[in-house]
N, C-alpha and C. Protein backbone atom coordinates (compact mmCIF):
# COMPACT_ATOMS: atom_id res chain seq x y z
N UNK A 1 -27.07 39.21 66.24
CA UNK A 1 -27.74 38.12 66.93
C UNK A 1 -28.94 38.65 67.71
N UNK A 2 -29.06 39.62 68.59
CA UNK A 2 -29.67 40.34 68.95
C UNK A 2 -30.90 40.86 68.35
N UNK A 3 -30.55 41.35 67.17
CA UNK A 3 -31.99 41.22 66.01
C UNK A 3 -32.47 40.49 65.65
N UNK A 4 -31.90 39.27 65.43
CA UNK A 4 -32.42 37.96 65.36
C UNK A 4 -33.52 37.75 66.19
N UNK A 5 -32.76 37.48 67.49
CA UNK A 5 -33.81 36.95 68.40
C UNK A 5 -35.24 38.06 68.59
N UNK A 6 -34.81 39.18 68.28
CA UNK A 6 -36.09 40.37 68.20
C UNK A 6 -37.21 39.93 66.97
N UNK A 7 -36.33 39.51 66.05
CA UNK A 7 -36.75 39.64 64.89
C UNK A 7 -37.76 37.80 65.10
N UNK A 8 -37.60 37.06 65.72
CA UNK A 8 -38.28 35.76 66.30
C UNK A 8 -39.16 36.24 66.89
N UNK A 9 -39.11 36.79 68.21
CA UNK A 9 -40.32 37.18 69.13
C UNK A 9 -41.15 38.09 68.13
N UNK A 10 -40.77 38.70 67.21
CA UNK A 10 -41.90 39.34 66.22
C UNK A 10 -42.64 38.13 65.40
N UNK A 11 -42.16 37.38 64.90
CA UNK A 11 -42.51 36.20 64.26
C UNK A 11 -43.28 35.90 65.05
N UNK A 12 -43.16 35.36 66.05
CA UNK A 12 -44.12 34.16 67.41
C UNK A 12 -44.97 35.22 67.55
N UNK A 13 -45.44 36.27 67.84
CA UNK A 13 -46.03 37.48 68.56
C UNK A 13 -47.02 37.41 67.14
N UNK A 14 -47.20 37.41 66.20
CA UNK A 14 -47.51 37.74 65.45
C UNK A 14 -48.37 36.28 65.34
N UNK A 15 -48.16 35.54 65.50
CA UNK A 15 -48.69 34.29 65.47
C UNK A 15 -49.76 34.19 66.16
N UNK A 16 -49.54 34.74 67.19
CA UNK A 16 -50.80 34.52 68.22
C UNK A 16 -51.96 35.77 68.35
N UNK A 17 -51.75 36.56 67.30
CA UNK A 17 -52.75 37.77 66.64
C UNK A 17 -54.41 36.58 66.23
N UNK A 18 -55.33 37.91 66.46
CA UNK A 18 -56.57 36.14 66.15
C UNK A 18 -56.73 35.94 64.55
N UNK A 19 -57.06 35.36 64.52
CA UNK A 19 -57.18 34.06 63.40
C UNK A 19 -57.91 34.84 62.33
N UNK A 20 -58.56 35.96 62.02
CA UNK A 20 -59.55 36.22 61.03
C UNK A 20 -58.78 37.35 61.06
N UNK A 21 -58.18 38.70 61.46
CA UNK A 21 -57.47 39.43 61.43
C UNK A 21 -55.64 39.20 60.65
N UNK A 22 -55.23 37.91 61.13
CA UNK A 22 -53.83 37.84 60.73
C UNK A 22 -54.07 36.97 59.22
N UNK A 23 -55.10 36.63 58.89
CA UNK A 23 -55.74 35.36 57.80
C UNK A 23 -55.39 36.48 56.62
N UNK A 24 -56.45 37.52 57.26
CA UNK A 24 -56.41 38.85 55.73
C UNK A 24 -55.64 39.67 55.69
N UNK A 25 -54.68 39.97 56.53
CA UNK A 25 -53.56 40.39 56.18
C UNK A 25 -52.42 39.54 54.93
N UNK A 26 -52.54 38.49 55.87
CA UNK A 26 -51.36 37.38 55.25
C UNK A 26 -52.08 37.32 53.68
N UNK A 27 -53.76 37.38 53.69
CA UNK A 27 -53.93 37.14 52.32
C UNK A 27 -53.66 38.58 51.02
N UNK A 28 -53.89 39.80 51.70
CA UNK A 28 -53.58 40.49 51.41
C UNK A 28 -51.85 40.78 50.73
N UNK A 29 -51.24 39.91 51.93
CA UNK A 29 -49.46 40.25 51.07
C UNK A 29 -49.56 39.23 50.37
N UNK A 30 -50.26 38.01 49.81
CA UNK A 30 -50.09 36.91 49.08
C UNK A 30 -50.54 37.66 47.90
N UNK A 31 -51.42 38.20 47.42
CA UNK A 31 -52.37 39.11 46.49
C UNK A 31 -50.97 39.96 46.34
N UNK A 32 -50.72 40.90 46.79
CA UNK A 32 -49.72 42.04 46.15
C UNK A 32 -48.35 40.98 45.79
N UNK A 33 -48.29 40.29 46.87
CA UNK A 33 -46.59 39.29 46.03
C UNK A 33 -46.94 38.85 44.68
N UNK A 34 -48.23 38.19 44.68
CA UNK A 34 -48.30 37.11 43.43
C UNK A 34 -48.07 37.71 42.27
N UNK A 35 -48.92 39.48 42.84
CA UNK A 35 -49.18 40.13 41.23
C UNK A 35 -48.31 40.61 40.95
N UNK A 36 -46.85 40.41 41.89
CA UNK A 36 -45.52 41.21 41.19
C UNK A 36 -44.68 40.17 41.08
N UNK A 37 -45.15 39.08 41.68
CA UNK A 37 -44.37 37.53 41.28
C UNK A 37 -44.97 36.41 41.02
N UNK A 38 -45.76 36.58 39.73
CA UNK A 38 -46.60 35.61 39.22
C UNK A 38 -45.74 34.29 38.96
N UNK A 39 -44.53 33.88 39.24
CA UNK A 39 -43.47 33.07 38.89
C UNK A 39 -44.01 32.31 40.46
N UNK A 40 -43.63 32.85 40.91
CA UNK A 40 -43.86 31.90 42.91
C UNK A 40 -45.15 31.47 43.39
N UNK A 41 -45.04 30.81 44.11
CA UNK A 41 -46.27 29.26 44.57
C UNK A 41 -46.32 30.12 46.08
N UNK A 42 -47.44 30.19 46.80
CA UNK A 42 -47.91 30.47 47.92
C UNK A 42 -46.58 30.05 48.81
N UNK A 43 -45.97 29.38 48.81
CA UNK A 43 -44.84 29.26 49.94
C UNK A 43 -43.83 29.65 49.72
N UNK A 44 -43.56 29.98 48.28
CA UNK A 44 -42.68 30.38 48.15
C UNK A 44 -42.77 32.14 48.09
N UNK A 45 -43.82 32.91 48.07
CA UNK A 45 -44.48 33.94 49.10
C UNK A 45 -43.91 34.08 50.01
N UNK A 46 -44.64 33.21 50.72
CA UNK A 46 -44.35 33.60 52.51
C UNK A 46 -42.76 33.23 52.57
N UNK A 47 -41.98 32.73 51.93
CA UNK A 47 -40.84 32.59 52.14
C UNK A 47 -40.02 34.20 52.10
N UNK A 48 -40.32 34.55 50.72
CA UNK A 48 -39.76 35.91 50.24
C UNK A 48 -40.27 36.73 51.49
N UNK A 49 -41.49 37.06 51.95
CA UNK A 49 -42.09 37.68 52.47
C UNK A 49 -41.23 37.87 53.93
N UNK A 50 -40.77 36.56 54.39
CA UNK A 50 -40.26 36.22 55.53
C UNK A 50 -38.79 37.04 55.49
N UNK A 51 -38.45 36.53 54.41
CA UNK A 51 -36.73 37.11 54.21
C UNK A 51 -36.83 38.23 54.35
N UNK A 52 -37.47 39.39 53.06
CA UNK A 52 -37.35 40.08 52.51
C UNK A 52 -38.13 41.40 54.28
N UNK A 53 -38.80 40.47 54.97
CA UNK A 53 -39.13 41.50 56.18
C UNK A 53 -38.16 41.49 57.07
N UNK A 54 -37.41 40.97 57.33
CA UNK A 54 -35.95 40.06 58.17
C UNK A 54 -35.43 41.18 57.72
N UNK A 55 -34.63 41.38 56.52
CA UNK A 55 -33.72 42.06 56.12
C UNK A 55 -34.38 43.28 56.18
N UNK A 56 -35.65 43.79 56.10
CA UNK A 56 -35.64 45.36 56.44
C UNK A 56 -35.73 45.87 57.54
N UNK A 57 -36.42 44.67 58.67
CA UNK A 57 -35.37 44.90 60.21
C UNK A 57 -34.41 45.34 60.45
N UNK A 58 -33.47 44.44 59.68
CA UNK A 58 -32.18 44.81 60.16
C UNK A 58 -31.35 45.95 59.17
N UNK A 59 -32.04 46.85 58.50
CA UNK A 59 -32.07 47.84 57.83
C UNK A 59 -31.24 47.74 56.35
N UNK A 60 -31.41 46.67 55.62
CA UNK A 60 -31.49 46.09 54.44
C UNK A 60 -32.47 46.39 53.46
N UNK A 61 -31.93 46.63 52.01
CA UNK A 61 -33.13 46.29 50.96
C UNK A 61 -33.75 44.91 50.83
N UNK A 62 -35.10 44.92 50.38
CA UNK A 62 -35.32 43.96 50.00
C UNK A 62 -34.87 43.14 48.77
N UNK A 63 -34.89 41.60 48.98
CA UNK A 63 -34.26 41.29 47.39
C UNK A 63 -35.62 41.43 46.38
N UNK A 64 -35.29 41.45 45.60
CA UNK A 64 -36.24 41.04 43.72
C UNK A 64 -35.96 39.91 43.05
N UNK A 65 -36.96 39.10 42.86
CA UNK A 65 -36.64 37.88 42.18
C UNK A 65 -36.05 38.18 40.91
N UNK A 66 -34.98 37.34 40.47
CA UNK A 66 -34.13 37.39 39.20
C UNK A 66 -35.06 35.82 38.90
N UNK A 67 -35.50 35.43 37.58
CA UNK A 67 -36.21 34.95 36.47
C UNK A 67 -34.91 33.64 36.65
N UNK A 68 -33.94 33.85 36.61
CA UNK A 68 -32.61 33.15 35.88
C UNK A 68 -32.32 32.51 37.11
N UNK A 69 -32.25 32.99 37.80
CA UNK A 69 -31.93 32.45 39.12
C UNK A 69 -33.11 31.84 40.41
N UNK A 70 -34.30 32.20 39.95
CA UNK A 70 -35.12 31.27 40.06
C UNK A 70 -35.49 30.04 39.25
N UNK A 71 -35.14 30.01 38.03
CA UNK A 71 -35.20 28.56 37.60
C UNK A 71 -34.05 27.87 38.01
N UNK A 72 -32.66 28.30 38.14
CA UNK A 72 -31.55 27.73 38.79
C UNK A 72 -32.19 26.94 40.04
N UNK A 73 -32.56 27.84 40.79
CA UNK A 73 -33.32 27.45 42.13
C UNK A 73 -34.27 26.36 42.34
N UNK A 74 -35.44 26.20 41.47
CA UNK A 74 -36.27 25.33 40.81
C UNK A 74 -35.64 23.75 40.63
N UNK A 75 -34.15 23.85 39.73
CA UNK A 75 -33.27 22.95 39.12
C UNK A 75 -32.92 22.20 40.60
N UNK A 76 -32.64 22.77 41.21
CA UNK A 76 -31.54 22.58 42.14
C UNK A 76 -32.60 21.48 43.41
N UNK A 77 -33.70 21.97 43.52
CA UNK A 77 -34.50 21.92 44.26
C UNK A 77 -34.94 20.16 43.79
N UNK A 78 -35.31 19.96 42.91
CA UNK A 78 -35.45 19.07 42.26
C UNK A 78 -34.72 17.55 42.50
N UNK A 79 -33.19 18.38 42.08
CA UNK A 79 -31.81 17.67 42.04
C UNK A 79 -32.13 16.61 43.63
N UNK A 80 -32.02 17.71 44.61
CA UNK A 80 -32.00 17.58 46.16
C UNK A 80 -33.45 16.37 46.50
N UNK A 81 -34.43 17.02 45.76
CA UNK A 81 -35.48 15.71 46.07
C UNK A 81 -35.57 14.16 45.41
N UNK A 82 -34.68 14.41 44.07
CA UNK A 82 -34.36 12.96 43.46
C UNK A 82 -33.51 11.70 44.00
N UNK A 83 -32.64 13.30 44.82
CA UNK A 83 -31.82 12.25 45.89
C UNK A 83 -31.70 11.74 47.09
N UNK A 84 -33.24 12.23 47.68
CA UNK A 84 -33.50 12.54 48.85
C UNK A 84 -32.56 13.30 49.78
N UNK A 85 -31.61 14.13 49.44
CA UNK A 85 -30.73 14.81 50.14
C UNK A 85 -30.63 16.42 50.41
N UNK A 86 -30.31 17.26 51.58
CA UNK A 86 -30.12 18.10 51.12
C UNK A 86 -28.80 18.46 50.47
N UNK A 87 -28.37 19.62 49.46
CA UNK A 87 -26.79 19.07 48.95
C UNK A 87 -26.66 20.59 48.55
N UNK A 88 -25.53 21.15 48.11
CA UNK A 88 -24.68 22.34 47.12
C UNK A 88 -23.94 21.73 46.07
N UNK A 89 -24.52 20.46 46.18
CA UNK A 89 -23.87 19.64 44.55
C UNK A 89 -24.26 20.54 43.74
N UNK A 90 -22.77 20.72 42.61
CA UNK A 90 -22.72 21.62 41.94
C UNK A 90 -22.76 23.35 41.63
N UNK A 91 -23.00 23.49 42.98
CA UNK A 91 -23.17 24.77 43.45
C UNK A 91 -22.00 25.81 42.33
N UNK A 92 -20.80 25.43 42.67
CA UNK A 92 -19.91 26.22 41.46
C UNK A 92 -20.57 26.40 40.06
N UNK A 93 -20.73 25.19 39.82
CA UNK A 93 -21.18 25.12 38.13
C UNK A 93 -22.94 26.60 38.32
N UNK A 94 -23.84 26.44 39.08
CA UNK A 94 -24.67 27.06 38.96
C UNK A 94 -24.41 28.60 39.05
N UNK A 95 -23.22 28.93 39.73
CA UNK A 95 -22.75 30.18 40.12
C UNK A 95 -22.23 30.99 38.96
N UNK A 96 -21.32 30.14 38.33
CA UNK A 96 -20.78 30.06 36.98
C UNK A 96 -21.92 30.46 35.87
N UNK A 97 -22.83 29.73 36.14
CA UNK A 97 -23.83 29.97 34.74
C UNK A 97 -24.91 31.51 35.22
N UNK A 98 -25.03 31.78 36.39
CA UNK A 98 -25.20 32.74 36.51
C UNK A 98 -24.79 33.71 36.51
N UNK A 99 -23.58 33.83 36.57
CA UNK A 99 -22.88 35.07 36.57
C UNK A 99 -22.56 35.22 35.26
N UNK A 100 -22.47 34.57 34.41
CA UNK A 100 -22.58 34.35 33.09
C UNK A 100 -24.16 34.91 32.51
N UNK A 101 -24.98 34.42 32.74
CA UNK A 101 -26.37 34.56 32.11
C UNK A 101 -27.21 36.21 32.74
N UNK A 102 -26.53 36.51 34.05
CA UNK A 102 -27.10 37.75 34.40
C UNK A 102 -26.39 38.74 34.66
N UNK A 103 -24.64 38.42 34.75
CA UNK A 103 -23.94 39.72 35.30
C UNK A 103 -23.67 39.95 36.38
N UNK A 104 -24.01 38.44 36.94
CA UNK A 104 -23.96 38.55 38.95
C UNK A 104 -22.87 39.28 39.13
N UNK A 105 -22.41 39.77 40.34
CA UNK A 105 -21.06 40.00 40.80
C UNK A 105 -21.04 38.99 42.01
N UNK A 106 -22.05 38.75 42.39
CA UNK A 106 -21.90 37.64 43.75
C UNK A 106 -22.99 36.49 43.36
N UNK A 107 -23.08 35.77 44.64
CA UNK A 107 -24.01 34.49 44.45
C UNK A 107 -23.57 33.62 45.45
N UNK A 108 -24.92 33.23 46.28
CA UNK A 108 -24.79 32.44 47.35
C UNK A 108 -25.87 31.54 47.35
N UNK A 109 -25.88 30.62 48.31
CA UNK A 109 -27.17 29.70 48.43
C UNK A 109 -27.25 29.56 49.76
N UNK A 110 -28.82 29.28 49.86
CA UNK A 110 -29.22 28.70 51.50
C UNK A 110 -29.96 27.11 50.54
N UNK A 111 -30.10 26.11 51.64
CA UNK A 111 -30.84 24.93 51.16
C UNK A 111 -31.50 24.58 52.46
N UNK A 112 -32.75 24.13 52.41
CA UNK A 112 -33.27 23.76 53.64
C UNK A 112 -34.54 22.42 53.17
N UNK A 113 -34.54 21.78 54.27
CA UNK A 113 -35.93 21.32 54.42
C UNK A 113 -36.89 21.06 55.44
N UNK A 114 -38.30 20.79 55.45
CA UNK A 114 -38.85 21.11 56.40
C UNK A 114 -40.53 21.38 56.49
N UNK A 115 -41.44 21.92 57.33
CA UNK A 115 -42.47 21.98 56.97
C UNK A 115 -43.12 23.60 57.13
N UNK A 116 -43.31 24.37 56.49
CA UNK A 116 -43.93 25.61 56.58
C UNK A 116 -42.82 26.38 56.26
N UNK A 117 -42.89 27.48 55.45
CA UNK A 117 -41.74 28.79 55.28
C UNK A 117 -41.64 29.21 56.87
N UNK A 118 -42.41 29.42 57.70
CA UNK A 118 -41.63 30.05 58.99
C UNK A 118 -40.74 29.20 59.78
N UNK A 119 -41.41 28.03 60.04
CA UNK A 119 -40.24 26.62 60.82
C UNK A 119 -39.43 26.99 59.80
N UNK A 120 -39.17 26.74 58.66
CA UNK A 120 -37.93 26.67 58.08
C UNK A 120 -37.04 28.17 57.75
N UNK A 121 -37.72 28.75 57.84
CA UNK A 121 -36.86 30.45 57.81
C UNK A 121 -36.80 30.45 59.47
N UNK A 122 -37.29 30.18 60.74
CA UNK A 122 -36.57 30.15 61.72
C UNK A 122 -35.40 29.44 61.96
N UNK A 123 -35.61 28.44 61.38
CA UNK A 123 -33.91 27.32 61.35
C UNK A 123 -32.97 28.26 60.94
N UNK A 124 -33.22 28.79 59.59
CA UNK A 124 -32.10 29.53 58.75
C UNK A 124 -31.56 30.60 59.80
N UNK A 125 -32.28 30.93 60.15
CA UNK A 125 -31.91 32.72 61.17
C UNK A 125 -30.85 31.69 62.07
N UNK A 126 -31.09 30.43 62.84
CA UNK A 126 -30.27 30.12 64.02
C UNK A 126 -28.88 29.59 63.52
N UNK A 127 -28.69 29.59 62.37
CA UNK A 127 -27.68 28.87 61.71
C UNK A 127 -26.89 30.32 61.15
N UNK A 128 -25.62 30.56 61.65
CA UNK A 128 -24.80 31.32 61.36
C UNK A 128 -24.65 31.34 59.51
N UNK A 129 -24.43 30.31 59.02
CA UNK A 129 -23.78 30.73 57.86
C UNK A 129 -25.23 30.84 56.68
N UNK A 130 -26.13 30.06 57.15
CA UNK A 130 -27.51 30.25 56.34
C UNK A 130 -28.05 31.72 56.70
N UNK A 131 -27.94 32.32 57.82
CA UNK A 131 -27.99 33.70 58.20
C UNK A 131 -27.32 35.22 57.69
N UNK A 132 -25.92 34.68 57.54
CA UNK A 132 -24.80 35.43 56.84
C UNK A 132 -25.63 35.65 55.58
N UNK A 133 -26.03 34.43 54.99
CA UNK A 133 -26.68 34.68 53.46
C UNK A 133 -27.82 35.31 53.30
N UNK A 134 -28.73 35.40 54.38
CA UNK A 134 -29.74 36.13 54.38
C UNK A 134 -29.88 37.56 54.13
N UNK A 135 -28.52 37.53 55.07
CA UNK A 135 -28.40 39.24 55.46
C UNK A 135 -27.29 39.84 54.63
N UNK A 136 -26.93 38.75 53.54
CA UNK A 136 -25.48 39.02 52.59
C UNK A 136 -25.59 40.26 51.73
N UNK A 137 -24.53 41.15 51.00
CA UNK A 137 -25.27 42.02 49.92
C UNK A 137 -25.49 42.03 48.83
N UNK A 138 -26.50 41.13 48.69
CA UNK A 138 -27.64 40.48 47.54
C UNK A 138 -28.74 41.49 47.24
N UNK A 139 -28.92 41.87 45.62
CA UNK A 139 -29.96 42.72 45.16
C UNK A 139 -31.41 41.95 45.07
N UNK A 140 -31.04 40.37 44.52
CA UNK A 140 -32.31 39.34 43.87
C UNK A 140 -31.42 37.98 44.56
N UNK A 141 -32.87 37.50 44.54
CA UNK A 141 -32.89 35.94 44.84
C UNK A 141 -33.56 35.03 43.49
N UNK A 142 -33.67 33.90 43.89
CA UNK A 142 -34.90 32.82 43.31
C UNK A 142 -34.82 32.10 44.32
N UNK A 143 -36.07 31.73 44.77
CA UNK A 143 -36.49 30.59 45.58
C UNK A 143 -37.81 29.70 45.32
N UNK A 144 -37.52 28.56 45.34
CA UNK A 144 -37.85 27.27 45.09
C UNK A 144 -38.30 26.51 46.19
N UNK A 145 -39.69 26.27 46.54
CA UNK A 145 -40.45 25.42 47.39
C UNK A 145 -41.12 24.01 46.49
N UNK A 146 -40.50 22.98 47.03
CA UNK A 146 -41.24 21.74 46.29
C UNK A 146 -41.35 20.46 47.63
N UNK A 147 -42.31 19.93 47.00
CA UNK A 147 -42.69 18.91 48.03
C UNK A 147 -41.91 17.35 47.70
N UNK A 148 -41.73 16.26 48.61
CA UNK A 148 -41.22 15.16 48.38
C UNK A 148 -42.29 14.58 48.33
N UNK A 149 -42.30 13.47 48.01
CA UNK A 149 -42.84 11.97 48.10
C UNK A 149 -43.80 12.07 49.49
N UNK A 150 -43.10 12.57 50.78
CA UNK A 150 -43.56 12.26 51.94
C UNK A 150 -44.83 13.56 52.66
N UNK A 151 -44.11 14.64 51.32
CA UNK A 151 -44.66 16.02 52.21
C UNK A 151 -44.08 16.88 52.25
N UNK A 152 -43.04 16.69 52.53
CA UNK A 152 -41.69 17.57 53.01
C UNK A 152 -41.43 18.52 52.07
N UNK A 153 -41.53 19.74 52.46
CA UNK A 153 -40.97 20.92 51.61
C UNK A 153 -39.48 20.97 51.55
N UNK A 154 -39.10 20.82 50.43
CA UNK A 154 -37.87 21.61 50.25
C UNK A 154 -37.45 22.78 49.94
N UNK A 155 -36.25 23.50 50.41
CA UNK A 155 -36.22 25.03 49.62
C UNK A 155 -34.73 25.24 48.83
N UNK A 156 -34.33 26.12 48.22
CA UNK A 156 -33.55 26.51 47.50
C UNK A 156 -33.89 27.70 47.39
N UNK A 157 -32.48 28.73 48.00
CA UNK A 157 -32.22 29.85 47.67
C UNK A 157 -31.38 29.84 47.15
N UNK A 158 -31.46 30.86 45.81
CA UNK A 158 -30.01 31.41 45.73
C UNK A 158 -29.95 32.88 45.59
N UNK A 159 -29.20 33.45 45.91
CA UNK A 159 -28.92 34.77 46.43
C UNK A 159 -27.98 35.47 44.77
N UNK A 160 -28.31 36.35 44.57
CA UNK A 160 -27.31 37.10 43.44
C UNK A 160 -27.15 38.58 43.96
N UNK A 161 -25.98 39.21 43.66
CA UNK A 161 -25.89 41.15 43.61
C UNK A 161 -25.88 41.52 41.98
N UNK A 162 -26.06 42.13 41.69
CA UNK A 162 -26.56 42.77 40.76
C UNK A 162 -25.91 44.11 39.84
């Protein structure tokens, strides 16, 4: 918990760096993510980016997007905006086909919605069990940023070990 909240005041602190300095950085890790994850959309970037720095805080590997489990993610994401809900409908069945299609040994999900990867990766950190999954021991993810009708980003993680 403790890293958490460290790991926030780095977030906020970082925020208030000036505006033409933190712009080309941020564009700089968008450029090296894209060209090793030509699969992910700018938010869904800063999402990975967010996690994947979280967890080496707290002295974790980073995850690697799994292909299979980002279209799962994609699916799912979808599902959640048709129904306007957030949900783990079906969550078994997707676990199932992954561990099937890649060899998982594990598999978890976070679901969120909201506006910006950081508001919404700060929610996740304050929420015990969306947190657990963050920091779970997962090799690859897929994550899924899509917009509603209104705006609203949705996300879909799912977490795999490897």
């Amino acid at each position: 918990m403790r890293k958490s909240i460290l790991f926030l005041a780095l977030i906020v602190s970082i925020s208030f760096v000036s505006c033409s300095n933190t712009q080309f950085e941020e564009d700089e890790v968008y450029k090296v993510a894209e060209e090793n994850y030509p699969i992910l959309e700018t938010e869904q970037v800063a999402f990975l980016k967010l996690v994947n720095d979280y967890r080496h805080f707290v002295g974790l590997f980073p995850l690697k997007i799994d292909t299979v489990v980002y279209e799962y993610a994609q699916t799912h994401t979808s599902y959640m905006i048709s129904k306007d809900v957030l949900s783990h409908d079906n969550f078994k069945d997707r676990v199932d086909k992954i561990i099937i299609e890649t060899q998982a040994l594990a598999v978890g999900e976070n679901v969120a919605k909201g506006r910006g990867a950081r508001n919404v990766f700060k929610n996740l950190l304050n929420s015990t069990k969306h947190h657990e999954a963050i920091v779970g021991d997962y090799t690859h993810t897929g994550i899924s940023v899509k917009l509603d009708s209104n705006g609203v980003e949705y996300y879909t993680q799912i977490f795999s070990k490897k």
